[in-house]
Protein backbone atom coordinates (compact mmCIF):
# COMPACT_ATOMS: atom_id res chain seq x y z
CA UNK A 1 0.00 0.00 0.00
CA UNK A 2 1.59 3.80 -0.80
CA UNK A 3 2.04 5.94 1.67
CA UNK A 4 -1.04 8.39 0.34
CA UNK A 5 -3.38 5.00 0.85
CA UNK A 6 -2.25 4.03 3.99
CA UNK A 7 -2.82 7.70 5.81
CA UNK A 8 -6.14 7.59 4.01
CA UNK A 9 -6.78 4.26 5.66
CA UNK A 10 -5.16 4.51 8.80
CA UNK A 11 -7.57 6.71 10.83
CA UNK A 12 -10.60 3.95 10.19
CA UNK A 13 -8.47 0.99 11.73
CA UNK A 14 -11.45 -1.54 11.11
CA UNK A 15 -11.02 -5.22 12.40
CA UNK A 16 -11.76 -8.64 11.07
CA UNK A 17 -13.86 -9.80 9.15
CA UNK A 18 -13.14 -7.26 6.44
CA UNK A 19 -15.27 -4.91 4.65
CA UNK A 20 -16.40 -5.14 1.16
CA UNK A 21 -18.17 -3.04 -1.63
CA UNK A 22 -20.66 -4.62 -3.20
CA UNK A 23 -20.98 -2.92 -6.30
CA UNK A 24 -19.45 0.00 -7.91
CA UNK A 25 -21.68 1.67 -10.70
CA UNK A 26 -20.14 3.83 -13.37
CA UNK A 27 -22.81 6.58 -14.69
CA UNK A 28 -21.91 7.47 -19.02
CA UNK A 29 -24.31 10.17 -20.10
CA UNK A 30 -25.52 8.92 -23.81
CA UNK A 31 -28.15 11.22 -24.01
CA UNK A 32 -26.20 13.08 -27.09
CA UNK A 33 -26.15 9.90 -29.24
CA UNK A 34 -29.38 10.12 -30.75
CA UNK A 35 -29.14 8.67 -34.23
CA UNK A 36 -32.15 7.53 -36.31
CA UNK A 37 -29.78 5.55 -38.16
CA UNK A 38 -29.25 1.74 -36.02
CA UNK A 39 -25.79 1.43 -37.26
CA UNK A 40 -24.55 4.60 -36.33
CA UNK A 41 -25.93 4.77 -33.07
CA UNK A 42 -24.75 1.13 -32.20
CA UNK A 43 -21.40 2.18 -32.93
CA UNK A 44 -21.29 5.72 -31.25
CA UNK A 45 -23.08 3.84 -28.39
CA UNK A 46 -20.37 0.87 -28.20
CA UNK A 47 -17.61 3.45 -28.68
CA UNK A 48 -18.50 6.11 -25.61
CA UNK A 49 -19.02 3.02 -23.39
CA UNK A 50 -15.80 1.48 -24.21
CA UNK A 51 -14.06 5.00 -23.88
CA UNK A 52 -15.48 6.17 -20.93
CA UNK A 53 -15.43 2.53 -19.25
CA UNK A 54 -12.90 0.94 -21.03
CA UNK A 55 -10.25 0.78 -18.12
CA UNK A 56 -12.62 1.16 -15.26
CA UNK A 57 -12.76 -2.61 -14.35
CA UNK A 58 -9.02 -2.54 -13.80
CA UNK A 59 -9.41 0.88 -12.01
CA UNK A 60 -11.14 -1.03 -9.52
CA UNK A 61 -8.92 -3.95 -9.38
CA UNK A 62 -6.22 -2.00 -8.46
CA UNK A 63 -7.57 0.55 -5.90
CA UNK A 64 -9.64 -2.60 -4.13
CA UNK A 65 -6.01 -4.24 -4.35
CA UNK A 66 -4.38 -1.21 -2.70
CA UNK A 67 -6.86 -0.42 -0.01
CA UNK A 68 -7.40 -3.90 0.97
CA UNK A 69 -10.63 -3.32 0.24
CA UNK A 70 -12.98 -6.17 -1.94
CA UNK A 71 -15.34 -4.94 -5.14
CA UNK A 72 -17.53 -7.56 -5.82
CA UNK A 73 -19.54 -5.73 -8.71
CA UNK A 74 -18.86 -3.72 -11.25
CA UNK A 75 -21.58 -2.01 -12.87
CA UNK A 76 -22.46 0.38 -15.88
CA UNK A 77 -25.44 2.36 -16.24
CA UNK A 78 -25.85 4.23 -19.37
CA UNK A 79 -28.67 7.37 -20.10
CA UNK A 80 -32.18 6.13 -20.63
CA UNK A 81 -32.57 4.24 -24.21
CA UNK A 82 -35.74 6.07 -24.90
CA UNK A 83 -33.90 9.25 -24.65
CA UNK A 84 -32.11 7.72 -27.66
CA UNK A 85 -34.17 5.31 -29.73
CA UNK A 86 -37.81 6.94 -30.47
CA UNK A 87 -38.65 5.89 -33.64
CA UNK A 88 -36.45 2.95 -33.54
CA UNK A 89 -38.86 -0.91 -34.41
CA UNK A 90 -38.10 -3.69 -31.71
CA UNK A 91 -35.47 -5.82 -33.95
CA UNK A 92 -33.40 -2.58 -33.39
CA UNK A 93 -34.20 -2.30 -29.58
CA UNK A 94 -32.83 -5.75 -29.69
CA UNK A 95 -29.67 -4.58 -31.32
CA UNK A 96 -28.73 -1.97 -29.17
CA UNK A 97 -29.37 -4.60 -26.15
CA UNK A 98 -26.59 -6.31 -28.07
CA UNK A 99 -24.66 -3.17 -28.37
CA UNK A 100 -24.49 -2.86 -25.00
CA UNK A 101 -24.09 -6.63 -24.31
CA UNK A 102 -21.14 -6.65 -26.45
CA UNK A 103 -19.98 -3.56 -24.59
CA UNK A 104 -19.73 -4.86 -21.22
CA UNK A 105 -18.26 -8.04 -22.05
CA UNK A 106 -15.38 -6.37 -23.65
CA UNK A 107 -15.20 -3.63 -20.56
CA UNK A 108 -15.78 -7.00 -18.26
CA UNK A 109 -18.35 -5.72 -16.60
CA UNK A 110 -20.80 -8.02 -14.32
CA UNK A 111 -23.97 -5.48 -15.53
CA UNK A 112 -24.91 -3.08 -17.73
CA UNK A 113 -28.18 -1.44 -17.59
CA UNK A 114 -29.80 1.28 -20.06
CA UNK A 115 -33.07 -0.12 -20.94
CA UNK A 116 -35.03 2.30 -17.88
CA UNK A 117 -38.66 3.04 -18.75
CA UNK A 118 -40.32 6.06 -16.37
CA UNK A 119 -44.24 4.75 -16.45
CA UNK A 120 -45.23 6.46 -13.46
CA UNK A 121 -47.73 8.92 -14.64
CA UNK A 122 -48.95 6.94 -17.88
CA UNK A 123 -47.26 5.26 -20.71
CA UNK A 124 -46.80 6.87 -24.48
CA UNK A 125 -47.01 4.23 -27.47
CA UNK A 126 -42.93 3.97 -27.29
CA UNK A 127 -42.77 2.94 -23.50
CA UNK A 128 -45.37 0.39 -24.58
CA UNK A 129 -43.34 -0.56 -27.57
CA UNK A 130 -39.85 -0.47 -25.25
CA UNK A 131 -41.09 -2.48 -22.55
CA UNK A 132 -42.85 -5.10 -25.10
CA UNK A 133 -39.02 -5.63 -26.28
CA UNK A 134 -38.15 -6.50 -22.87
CA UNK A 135 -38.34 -10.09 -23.00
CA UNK A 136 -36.19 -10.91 -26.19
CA UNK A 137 -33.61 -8.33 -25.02
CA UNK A 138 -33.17 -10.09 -22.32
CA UNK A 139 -33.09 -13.82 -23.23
CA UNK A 140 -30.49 -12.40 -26.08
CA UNK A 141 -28.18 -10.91 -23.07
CA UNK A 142 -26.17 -11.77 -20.70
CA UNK A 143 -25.04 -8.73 -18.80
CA UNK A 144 -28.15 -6.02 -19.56
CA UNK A 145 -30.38 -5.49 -16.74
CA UNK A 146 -33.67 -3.14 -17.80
CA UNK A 147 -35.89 -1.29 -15.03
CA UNK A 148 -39.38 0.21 -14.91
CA UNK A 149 -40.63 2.59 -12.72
CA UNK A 150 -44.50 2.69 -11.94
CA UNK A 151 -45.04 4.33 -8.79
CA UNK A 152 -43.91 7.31 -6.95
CA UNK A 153 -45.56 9.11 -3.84
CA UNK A 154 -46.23 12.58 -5.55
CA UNK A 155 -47.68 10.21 -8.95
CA UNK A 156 -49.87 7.48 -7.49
CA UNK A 157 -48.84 3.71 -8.55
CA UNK A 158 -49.65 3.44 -12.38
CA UNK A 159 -51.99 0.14 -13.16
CA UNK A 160 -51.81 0.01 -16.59
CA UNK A 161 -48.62 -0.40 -16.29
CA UNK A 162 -48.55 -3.10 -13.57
CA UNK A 163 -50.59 -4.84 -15.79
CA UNK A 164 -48.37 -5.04 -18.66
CA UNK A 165 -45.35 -6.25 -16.91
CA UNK A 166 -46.66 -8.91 -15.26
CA UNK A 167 -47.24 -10.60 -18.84
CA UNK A 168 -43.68 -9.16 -19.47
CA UNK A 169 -42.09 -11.08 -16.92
CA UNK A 170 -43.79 -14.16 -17.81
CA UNK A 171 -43.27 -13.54 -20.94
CA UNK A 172 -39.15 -13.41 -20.22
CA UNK A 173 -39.51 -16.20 -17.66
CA UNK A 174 -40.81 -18.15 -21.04
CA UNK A 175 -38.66 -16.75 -23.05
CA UNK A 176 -35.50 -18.12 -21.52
CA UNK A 177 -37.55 -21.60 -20.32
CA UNK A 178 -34.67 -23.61 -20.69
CA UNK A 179 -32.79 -21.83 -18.10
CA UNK A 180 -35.40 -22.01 -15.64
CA UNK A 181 -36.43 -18.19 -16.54
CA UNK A 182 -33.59 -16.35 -15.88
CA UNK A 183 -34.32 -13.34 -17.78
CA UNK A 184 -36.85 -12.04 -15.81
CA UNK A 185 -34.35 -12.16 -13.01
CA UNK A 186 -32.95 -8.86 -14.72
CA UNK A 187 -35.91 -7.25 -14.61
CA UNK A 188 -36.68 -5.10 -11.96
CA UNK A 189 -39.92 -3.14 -11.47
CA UNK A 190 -39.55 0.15 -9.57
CA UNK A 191 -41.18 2.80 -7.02
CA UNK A 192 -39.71 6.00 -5.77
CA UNK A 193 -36.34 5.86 -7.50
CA UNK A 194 -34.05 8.43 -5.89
CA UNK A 195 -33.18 11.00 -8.09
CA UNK A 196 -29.75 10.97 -7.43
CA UNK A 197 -29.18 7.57 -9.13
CA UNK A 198 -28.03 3.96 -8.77
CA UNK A 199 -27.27 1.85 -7.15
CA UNK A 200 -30.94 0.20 -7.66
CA UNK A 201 -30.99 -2.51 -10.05
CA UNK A 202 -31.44 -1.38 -13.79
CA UNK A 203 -31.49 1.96 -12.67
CA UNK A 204 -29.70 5.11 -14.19
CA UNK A 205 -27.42 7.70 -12.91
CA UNK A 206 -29.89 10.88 -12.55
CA UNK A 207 -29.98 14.30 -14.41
CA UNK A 208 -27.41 16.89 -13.31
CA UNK A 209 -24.32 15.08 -13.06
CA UNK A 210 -21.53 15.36 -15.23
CA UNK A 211 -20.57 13.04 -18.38
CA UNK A 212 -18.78 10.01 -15.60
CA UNK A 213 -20.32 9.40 -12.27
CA UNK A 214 -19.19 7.04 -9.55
CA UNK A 215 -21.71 5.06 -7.31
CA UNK A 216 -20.42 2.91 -4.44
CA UNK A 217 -22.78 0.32 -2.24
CA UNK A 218 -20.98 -0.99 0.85
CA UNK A 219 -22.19 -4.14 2.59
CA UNK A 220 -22.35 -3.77 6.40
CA UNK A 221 -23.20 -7.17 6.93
CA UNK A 222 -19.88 -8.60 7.88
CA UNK A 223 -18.71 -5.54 10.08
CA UNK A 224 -22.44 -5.32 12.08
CA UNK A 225 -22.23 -9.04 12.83
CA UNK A 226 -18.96 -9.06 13.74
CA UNK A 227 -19.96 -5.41 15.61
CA UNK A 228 -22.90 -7.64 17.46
CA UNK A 229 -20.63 -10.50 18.44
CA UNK A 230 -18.33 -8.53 20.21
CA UNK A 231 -20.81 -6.51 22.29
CA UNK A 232 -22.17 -9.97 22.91
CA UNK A 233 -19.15 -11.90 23.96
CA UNK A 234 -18.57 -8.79 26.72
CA UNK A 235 -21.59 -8.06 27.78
CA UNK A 236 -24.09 -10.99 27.16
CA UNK A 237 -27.09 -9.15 28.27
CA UNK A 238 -27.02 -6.47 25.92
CA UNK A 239 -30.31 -4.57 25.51
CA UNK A 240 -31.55 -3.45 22.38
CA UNK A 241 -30.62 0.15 22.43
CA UNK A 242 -27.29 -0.73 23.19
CA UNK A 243 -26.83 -3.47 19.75
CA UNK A 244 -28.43 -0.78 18.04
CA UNK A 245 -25.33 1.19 19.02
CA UNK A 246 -23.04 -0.96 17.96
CA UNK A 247 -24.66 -1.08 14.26
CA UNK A 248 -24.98 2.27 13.43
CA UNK A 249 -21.01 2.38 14.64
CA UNK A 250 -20.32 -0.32 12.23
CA UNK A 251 -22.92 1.39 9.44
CA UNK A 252 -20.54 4.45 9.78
CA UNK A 253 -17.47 2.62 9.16
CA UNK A 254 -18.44 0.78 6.43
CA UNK A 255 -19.91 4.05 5.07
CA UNK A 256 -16.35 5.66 5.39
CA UNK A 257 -14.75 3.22 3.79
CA UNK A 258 -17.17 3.43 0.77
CA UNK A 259 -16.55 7.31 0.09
CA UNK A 260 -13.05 6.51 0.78
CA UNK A 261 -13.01 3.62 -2.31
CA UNK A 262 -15.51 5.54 -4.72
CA UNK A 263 -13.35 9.02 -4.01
CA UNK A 264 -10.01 7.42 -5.42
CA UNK A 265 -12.30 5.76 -8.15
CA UNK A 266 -14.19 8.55 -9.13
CA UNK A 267 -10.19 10.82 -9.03
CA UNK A 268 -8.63 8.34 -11.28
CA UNK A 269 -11.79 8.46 -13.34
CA UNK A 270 -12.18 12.21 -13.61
CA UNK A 271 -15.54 11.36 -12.14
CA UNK A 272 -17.85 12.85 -9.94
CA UNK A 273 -18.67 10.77 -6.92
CA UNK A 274 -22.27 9.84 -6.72
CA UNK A 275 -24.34 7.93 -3.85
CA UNK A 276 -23.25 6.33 -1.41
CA UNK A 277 -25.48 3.48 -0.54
CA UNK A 278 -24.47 1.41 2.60
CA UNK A 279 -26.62 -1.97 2.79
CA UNK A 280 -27.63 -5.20 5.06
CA UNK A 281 -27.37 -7.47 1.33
CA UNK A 282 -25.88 -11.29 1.90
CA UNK A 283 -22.14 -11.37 -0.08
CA UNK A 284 -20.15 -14.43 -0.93
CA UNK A 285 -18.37 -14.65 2.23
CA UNK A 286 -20.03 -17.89 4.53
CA UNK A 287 -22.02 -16.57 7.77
CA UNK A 288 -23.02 -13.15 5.93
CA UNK A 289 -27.24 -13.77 6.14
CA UNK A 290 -29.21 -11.54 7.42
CA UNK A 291 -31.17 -14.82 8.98
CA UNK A 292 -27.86 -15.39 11.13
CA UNK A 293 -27.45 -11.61 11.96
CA UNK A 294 -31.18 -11.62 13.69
CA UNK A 295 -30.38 -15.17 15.45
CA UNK A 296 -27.46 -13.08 17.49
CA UNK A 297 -30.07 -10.68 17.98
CA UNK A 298 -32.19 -13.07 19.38
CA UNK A 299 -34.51 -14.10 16.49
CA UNK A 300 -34.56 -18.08 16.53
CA UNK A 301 -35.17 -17.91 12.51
CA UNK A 302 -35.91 -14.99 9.93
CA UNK A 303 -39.75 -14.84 9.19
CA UNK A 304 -40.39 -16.10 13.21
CA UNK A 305 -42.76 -13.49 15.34
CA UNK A 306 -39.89 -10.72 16.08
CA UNK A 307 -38.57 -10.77 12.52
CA UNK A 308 -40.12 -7.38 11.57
CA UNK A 309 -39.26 -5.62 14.96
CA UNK A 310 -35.79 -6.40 14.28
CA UNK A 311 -35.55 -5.24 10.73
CA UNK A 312 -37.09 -1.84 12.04
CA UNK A 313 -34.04 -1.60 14.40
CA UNK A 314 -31.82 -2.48 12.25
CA UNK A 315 -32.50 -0.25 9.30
CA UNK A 316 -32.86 2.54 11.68
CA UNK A 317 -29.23 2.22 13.23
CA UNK A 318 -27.68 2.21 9.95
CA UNK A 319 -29.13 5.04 8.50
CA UNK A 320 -28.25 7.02 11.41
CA UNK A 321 -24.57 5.82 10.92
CA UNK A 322 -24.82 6.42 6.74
CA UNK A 323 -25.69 9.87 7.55
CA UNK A 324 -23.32 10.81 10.09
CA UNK A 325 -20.08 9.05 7.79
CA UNK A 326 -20.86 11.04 4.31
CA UNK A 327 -22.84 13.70 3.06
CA UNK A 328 -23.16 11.93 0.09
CA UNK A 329 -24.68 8.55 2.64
CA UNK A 330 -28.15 7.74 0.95
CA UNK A 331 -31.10 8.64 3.18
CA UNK A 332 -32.57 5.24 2.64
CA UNK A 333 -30.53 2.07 4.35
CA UNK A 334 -31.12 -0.64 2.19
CA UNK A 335 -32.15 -3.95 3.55
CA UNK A 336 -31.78 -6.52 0.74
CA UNK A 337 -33.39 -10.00 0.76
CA UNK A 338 -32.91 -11.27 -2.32
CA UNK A 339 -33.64 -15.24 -1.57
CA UNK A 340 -31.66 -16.11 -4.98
CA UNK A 341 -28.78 -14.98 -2.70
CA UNK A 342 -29.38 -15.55 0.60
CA UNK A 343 -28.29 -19.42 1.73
CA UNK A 344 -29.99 -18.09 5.30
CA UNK A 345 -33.51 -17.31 3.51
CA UNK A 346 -33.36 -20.23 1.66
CA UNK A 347 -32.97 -22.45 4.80
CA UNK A 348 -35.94 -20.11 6.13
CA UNK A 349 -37.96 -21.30 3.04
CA UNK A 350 -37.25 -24.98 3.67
CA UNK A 351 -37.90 -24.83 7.18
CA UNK A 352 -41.34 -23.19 7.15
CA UNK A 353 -40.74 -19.77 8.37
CA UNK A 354 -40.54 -17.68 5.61
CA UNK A 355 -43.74 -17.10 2.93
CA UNK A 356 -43.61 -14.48 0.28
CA UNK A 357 -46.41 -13.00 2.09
CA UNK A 358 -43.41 -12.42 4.99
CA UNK A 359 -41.63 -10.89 2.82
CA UNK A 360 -43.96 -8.62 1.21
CA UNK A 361 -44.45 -7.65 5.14
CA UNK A 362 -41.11 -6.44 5.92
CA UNK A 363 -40.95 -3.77 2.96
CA UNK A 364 -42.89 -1.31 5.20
CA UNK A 365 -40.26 -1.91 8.28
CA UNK A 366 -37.28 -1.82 5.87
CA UNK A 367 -37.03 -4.44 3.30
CA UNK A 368 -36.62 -3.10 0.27
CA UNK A 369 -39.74 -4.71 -1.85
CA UNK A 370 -39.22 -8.27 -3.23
CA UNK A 371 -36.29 -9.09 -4.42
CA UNK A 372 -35.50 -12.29 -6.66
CA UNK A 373 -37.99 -14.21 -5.35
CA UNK A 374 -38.51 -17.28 -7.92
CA UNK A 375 -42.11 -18.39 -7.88
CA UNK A 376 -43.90 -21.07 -9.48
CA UNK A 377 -43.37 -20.82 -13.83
CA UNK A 378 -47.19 -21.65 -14.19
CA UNK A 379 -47.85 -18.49 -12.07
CA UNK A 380 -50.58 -16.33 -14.06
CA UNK A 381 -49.41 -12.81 -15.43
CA UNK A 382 -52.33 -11.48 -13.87
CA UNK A 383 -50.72 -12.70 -10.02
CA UNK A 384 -47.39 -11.28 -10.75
CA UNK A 385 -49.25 -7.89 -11.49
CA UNK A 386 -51.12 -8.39 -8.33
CA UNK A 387 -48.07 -9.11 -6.32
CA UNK A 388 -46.08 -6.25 -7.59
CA UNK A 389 -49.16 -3.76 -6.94
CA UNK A 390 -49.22 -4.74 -3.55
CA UNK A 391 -45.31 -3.36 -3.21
CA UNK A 392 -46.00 -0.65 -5.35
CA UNK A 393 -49.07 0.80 -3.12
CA UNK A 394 -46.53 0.59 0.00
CA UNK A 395 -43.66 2.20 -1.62
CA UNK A 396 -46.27 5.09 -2.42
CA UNK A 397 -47.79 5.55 0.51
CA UNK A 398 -44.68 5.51 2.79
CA UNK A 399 -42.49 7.26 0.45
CA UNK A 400 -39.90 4.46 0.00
CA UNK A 401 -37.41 3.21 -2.75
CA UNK A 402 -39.04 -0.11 -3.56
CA UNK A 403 -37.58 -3.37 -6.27
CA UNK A 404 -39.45 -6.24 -6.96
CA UNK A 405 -37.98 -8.70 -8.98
CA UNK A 406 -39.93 -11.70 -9.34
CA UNK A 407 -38.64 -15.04 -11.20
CA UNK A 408 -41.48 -17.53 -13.03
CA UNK A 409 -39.29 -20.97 -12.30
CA UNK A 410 -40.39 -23.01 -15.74
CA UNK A 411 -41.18 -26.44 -14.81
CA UNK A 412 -41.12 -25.43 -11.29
CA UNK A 413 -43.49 -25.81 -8.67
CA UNK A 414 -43.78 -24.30 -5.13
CA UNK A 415 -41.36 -26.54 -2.88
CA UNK A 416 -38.78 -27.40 -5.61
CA UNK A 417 -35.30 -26.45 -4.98
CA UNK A 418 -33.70 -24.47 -8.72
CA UNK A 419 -30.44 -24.00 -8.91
CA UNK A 420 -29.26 -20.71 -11.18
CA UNK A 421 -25.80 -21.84 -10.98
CA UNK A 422 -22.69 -19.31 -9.49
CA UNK A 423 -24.34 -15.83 -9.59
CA UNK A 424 -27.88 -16.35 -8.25
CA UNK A 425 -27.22 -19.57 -6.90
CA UNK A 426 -29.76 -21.97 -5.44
CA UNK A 427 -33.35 -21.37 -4.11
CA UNK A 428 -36.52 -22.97 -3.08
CA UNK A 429 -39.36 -21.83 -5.29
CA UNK A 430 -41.84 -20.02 -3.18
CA UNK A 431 -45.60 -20.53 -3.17
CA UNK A 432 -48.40 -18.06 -4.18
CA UNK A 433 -51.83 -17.37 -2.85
CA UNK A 434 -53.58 -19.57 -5.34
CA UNK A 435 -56.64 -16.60 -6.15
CA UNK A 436 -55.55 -14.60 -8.73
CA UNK A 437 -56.46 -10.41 -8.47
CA UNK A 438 -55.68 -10.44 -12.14
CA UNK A 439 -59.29 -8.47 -12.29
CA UNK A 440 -58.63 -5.95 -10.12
CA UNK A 441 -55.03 -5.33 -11.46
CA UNK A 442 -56.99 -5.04 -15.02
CA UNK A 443 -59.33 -2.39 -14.20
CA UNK A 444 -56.32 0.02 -14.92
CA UNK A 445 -56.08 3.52 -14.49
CA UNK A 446 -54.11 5.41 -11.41
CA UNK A 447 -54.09 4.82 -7.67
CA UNK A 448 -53.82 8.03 -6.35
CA UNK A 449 -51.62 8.29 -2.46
CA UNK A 450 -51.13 10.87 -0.54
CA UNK A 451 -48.09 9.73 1.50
């Protein structure tokens, strides 16, 4: 480590285990690369990604390398497609997933995401057309992730638009059938995206920023348990207040660390530094489950009476240690529980604890929606719309940044275990309330909310 790096890391001093970033998201403003002509935009659009991107995977490498500090992701987000393609048929939305496909690999990027529909308010005849494209994008991708948001507080939650995309995400599920639906794990329906930018899934960087922007997420996970363990081993009896303590401590070093990573980044870069999100999300380290974190707290097993309680203290001592570390700390703490990722939830699953209708629970006391959930492939469109309403009208009403990501399992049924190989990993797929509210969701139009 230089001399520069070790003063900058010095002060923090943190202990084993070892924090990580989860992602780091690069923001390229495209929005000037409007071309009516597919070829030339595909090639301006390949070109300003590879330019602007081009060494920012080995950037990363070497300041993780240097800090001693792990980046698990790294991400691209690129301005809106819309902003460039109106007037553009769906074999060329296709191509310019492609584009962008091709883009990333040769960056080596883990994601790439461009294809962001706003749907809020209403849709126009092009976000119709865009997110009808959705599917075959996907199943002809690898790396592009695509977004849609339909709800905000000020707007209401947008039905119509519920409605379409749960045929859209069946419609990817089916799409990519012999990989038990996998595309429709990159597609991530929205409410209240922050204005400021990613790191949400398939989200973009925000207006206002200059042409490069740099977006860290930090996961606390390993430095609150380990936080937890030590208060425990000293003083047993803990209360509540006093664990809570100990999190938002660990919240703020993990936040530190984060501006300290995405600052060098964003310098070697000539970037701005964006958002800094820090997060409760499971990594690839063993032990790192939020199911495990709430045992030390005294939750026998995540979905058990006490579950919610303790998600409420948690997400409130880490935002209260976000915002002390940074100014540029989100105001939201993220609790990820993304059961395609979590070996804890999973064992929840198998053991009986833990219904989607638990999880759809815990978005009000910080959860942050439903996140890779896989769910039965013969699940009807008009559920998944029903489903994601349900998220939508709580994200609305209490004004918070909500994902659901839902995954139609082909040939699945609830109870089966699917395995999604190395980057989603294995899962039990989760059952559904068997009515359907496919009428209701149909009935279209606005839900108005005043939050």
């Amino acid at each position: 480590m230089t001399t520069r790096h070790a003063a900058l890391a010095d002060p923090l001093k943190w202990s084993a285990p070892p924090l990580e970033v989860r992602t780091v998201t690069l923001g390229i403003s495209a929005g000037d690369l409007a071309n009516r002509n597919l070829h030339g935009l595909c090639e301006t659009l390949y070109q300003r990604i590879l330019d602007r991107a081009g060494t920012f995977s080995q950037v990363c490498s070497r300041v993780a390398a240097e800090l001693g500090v792990p980046i698990l992701q790294r991400r691209v987000c690129v301005s809106p497609i819309d902003r460039l393609t109106e007037g553009h048929g769906s074999e060329d939305l296709v191509n310019i997933g492609r584009t962008l496909d091709g883009a990333a690999a040769s960056a080596h990027l883990d994601q790439i995401s461009g294809f962001f529909i706003r749907a809020q308010h209403g849709m126009s005849k092009w976000s119709r057309q865009l997110i009808a494209a959705l599917p075959t994008v996907l199943a002809q991708t690898e790396r592009v992730h695509a977004a849609v948001e339909v709800a905000t507080s000020s707007a209401g939650v947008n039905m119509d638009a519920i409605d379409l995309l749960g045929k859209t995400i069946r419609d990817a599920s089916l799409a990519t059938a012999n990989r038990h639906g996998i595309a429709a794990a990159r597609l991530a329906v929205l409410g209240n995206v922050p204005d400021d930018g990613p790191p949400i899934a398939g989200a973009f960087s925000g207006d206002g920023w200059n042409d490069l922007v740099v977006f860290v997420s930090v996961s606390a996970m390993g430095a609150i348990r380990h936080a937890v363990e030590q208060r425990l081993q000293s003083h047993p009896h803990a209360d509540l207040e006093c664990l809570a303590g100990e999190i938002a401590a660990a919240a703020f070093q993990a936040t530190r660390v984060a501006e300290m990573v995405g600052r060098e980044i964003a310098s070697r870069l000539q970037a701005d530094l964006g958002r800094i999100d820090v997060s409760l999300a499971p990594t690839i380290r063993p032990g790192q489950t939020i199911a495990e974190l709430l045992k030390l707290l005294g939750v026998p097993a995540f979905g058990s009476p006490g579950t919610a309680a303790a998600l409420a203290l948690i997400s409130s001592a880490i935002r209260a240690g976000g915002r002390f570390a940074s100014t540029s700390s989100a105001s939201e703490a993220a609790i990820l529980l993304p059961v395609l990722r979590d070996s804890g939830l999973v064992s929840a699953t198998e053991a009986g604890s833990l219904s989607i209708e638990h999880l759809a629970s815990f978005s009000a006391v910080g959860g942050q929606g439903l996140d890779l959930i896989p769910i039965p492939g013969e699940t009807s469109a008009g559920s998944i719309s029903a489903i994601i309403a349900d998220q939508m009208a709580v994200a609305a009403l209490h004004g918070r940044t909500t994902v659901v990501r839902l995954v139609p399992v082909q040939g699945k049924v609830a109870g089966e275990r699917v395995s999604f190989g190395r980057d989603l990993g294995d899962a039990v797929v989760l059952a559904i309330p068997s009515s359907s509210s496919g009428q209701f969701v149909m009935r279209g139009g606005r839900i108005p909310t005043q939050p």
